[in-house]
N, C-alpha and C. Protein backbone atom coordinates (compact mmCIF):
# COMPACT_ATOMS: atom_id res chain seq x y z
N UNK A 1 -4.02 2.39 5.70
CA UNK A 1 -3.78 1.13 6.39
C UNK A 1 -3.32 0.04 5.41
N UNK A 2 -4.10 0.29 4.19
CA UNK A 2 -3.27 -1.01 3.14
C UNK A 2 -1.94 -0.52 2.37
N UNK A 3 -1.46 0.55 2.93
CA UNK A 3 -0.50 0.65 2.50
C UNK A 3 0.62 -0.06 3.76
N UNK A 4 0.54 -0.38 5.06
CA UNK A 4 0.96 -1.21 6.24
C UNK A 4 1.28 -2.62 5.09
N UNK A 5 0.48 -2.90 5.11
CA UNK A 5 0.41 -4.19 4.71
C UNK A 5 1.39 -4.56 3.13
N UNK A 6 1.76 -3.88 2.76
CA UNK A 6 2.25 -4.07 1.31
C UNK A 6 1.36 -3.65 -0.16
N UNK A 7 0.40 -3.38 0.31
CA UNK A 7 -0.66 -2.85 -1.35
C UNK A 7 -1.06 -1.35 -1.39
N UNK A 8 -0.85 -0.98 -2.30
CA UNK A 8 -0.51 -0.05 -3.10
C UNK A 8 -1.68 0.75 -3.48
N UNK A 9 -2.02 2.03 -3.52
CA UNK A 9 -3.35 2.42 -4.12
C UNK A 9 -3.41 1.88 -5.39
N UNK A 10 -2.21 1.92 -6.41
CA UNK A 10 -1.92 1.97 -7.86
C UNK A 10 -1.52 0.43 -7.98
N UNK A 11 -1.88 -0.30 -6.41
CA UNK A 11 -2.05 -1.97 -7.26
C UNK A 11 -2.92 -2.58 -7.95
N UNK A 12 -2.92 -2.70 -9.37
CA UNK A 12 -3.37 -3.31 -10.44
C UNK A 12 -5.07 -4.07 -9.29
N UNK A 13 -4.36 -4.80 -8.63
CA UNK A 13 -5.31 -6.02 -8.46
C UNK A 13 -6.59 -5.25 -7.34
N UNK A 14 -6.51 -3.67 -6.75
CA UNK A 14 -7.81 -2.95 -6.32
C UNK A 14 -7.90 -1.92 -7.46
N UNK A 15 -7.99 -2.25 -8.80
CA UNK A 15 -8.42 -1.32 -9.63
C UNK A 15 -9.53 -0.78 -9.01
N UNK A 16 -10.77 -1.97 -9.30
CA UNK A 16 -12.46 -1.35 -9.26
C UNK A 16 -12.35 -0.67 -7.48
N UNK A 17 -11.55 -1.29 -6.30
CA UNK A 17 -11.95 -0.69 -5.54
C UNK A 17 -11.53 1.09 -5.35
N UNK A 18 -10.52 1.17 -6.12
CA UNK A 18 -9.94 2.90 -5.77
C UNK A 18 -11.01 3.41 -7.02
N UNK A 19 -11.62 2.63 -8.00
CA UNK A 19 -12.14 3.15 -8.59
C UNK A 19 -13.63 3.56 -8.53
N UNK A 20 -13.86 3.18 -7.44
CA UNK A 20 -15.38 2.71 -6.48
C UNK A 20 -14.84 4.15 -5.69
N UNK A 21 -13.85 4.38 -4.90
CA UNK A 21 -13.85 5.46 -4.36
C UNK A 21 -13.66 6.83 -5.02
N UNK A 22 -13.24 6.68 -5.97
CA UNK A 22 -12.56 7.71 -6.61
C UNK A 22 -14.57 8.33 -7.66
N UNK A 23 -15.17 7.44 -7.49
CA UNK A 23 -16.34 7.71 -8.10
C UNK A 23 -17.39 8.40 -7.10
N UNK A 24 -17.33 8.28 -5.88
CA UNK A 24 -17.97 8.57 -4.82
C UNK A 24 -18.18 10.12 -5.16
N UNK A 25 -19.87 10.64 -5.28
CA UNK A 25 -19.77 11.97 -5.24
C UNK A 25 -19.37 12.90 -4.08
N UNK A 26 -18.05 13.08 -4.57
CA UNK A 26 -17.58 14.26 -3.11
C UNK A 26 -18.19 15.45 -3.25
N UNK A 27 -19.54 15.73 -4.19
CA UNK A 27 -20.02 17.57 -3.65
C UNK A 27 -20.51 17.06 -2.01
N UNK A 28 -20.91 15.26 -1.70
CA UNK A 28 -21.48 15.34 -0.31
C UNK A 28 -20.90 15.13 0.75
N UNK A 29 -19.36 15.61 0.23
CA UNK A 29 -18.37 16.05 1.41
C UNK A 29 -17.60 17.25 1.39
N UNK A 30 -17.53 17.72 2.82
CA UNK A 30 -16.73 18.79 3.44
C UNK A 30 -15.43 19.26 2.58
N UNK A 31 -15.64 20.00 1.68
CA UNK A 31 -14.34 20.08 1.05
C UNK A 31 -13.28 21.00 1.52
N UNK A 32 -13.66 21.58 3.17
CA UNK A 32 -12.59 22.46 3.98
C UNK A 32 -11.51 21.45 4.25
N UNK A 33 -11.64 19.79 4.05
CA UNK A 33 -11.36 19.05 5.04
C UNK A 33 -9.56 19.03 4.24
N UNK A 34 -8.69 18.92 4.89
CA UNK A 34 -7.28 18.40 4.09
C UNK A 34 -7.06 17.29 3.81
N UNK A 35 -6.28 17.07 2.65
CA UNK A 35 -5.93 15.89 2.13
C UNK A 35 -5.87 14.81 3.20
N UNK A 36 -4.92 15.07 4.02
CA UNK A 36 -4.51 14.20 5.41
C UNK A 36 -5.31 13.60 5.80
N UNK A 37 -6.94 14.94 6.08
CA UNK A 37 -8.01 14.42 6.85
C UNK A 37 -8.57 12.92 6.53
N UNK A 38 -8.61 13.61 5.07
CA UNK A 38 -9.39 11.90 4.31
C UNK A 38 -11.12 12.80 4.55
N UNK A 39 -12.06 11.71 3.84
CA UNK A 39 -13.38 11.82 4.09
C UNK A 39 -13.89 10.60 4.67
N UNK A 40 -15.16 11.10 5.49
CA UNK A 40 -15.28 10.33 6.13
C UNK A 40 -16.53 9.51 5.09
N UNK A 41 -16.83 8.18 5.06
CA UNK A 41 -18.09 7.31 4.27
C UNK A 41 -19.11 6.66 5.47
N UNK A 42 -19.76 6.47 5.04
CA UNK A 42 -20.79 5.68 6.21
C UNK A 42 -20.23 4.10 5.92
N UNK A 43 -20.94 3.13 6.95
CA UNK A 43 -19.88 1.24 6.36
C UNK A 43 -20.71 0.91 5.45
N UNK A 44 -21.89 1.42 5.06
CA UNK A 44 -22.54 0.35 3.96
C UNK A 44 -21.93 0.90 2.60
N UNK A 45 -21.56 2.16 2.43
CA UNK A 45 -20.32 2.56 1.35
C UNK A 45 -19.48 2.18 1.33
N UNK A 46 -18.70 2.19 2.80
CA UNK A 46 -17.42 1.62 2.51
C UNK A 46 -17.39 -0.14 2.17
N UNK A 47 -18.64 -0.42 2.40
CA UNK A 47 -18.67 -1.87 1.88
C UNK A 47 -19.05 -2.14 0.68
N UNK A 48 -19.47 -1.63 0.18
CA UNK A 48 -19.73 -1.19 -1.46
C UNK A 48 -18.64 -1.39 -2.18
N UNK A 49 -17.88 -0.56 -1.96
CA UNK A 49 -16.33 0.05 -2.41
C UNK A 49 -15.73 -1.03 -2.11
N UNK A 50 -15.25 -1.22 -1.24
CA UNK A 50 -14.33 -2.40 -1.14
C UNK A 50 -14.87 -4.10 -1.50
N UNK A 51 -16.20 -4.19 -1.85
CA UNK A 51 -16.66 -5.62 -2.33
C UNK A 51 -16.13 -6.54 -3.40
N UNK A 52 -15.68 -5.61 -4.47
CA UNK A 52 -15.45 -6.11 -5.62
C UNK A 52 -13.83 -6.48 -5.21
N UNK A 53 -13.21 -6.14 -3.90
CA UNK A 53 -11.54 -6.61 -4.11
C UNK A 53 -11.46 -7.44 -2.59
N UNK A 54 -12.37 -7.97 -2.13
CA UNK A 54 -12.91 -8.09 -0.43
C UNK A 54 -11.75 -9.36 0.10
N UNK A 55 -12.14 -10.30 -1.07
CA UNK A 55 -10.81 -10.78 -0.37
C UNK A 55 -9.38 -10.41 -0.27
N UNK A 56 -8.96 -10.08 -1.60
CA UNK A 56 -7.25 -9.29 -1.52
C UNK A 56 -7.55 -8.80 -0.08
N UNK A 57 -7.70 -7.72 0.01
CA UNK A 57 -7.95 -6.70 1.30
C UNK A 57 -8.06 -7.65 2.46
N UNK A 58 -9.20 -8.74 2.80
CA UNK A 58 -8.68 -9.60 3.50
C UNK A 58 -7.52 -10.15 3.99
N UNK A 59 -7.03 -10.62 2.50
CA UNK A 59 -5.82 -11.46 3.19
C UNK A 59 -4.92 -10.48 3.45
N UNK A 60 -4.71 -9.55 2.61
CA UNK A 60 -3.71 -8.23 3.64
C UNK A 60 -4.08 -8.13 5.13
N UNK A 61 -5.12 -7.72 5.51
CA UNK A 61 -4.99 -7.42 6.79
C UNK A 61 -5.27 -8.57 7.88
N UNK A 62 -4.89 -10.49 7.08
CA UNK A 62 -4.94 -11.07 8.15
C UNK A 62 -3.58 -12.02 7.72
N UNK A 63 -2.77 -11.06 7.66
CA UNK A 63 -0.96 -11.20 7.31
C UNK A 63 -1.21 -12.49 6.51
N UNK A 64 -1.69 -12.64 5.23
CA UNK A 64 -1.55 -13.98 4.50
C UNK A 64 -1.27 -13.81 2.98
N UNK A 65 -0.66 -12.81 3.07
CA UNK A 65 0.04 -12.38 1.73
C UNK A 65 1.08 -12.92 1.66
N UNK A 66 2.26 -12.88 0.49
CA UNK A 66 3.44 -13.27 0.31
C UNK A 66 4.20 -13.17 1.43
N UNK A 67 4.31 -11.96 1.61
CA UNK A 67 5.36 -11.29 2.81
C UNK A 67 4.47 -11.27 4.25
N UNK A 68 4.08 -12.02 4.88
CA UNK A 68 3.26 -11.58 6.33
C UNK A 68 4.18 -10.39 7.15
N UNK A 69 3.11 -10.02 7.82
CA UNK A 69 3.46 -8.76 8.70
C UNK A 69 4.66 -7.66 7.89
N UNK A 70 4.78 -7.54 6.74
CA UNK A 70 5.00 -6.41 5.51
C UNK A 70 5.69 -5.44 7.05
N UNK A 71 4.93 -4.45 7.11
CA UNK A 71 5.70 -3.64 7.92
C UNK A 71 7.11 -4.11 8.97
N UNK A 72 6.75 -4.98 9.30
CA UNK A 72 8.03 -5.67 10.07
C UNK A 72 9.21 -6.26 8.79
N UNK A 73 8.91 -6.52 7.99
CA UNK A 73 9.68 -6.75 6.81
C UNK A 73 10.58 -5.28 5.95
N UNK A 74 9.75 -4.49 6.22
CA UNK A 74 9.74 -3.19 5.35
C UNK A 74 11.23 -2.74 6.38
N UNK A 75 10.46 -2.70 7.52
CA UNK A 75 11.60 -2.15 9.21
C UNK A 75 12.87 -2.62 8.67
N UNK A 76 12.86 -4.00 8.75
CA UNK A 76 14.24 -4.67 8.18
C UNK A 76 14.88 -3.99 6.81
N UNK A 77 14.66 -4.38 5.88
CA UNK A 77 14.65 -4.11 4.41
C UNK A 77 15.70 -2.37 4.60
N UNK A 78 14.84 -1.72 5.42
CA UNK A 78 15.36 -0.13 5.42
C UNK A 78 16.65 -0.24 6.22
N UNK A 79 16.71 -1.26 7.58
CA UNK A 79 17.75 -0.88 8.18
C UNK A 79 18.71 -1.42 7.10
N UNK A 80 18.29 -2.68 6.37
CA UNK A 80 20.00 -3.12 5.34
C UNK A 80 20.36 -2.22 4.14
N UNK A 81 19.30 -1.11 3.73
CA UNK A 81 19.48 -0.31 3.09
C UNK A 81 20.79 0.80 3.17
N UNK A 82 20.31 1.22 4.93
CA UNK A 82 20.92 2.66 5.45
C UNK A 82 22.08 2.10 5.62
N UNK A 83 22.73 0.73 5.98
CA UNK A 83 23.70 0.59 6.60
C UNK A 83 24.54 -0.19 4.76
N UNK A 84 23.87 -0.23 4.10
CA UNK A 84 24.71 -0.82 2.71
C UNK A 84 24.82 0.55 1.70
N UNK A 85 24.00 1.88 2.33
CA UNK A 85 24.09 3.24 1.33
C UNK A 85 25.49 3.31 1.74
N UNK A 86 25.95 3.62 3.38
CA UNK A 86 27.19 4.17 3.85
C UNK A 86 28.36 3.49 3.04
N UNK A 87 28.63 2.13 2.88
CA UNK A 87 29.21 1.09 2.54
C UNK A 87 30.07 2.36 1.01
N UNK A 88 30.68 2.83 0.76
CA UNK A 88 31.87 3.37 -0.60
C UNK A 88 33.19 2.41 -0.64
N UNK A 89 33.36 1.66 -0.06
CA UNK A 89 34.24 0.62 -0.46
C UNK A 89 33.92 -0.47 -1.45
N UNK A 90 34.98 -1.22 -2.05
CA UNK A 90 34.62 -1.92 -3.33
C UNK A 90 34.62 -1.46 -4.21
N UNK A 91 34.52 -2.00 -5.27
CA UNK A 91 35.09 -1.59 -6.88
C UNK A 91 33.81 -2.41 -7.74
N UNK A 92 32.99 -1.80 -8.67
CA UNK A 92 32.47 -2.57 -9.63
C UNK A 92 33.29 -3.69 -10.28
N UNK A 93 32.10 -4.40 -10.79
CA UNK A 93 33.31 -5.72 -11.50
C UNK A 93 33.15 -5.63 -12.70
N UNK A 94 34.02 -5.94 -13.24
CA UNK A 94 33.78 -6.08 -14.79
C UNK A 94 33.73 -7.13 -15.77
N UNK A 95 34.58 -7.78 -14.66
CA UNK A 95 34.56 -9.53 -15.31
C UNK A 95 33.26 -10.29 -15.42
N UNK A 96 33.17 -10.80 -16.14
CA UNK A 96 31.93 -11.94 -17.08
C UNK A 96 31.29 -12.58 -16.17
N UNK A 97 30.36 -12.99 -16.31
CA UNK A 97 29.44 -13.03 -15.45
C UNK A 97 29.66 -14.91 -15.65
N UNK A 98 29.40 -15.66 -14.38
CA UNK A 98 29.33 -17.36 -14.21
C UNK A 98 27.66 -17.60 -14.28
């Protein structure tokens, strides 16, 4: 879900929280389960884990980051992508830069 929003597992600023999860002893989970599945935590863990980054995570999921509503931004961003990949017309420039 915080990846919706614009943040990153590998964003700098939830170090301690992926590192809060990533510490969690998983022998006391289901290890049939697939990656996809995810594991499941009880909330007073998952509030644990996420304490030390509570606000970031906040303001992500109450659109008050740089970019609000990120996914609706992202939507855009891709369509000017697909339609500027097709684009093989034009010539690099070479002339000096103003």
């Amino acid at each position: 879900m915080l990846t919706e929003t614009g943040l990153r597992e590998t964003d700098p600023r939830l170090k301690e929280c992926m590192e809060n999860f990533e510490n969690l002893n998983t022998a006391e989970f289901d290890h049939d389960l697939s990656e996809s599945a995810g594991v499941y935590i009880d909330k007073n863990t998952f509030r644990e884990c996420i304490a030390d980054n509570i606000e970031l995570i906040a303001k992500a999921f109450s659109n008050s980051m740089v970019v609000p509503e990120f996914s609706e931004f992202k939507k855009e961003i891709d369509i000017l992508y697909r339609k500027a990949k097709c684009n093989k017309n034009g010539k690099v420039s070479i002339g000096s830069y103003v």
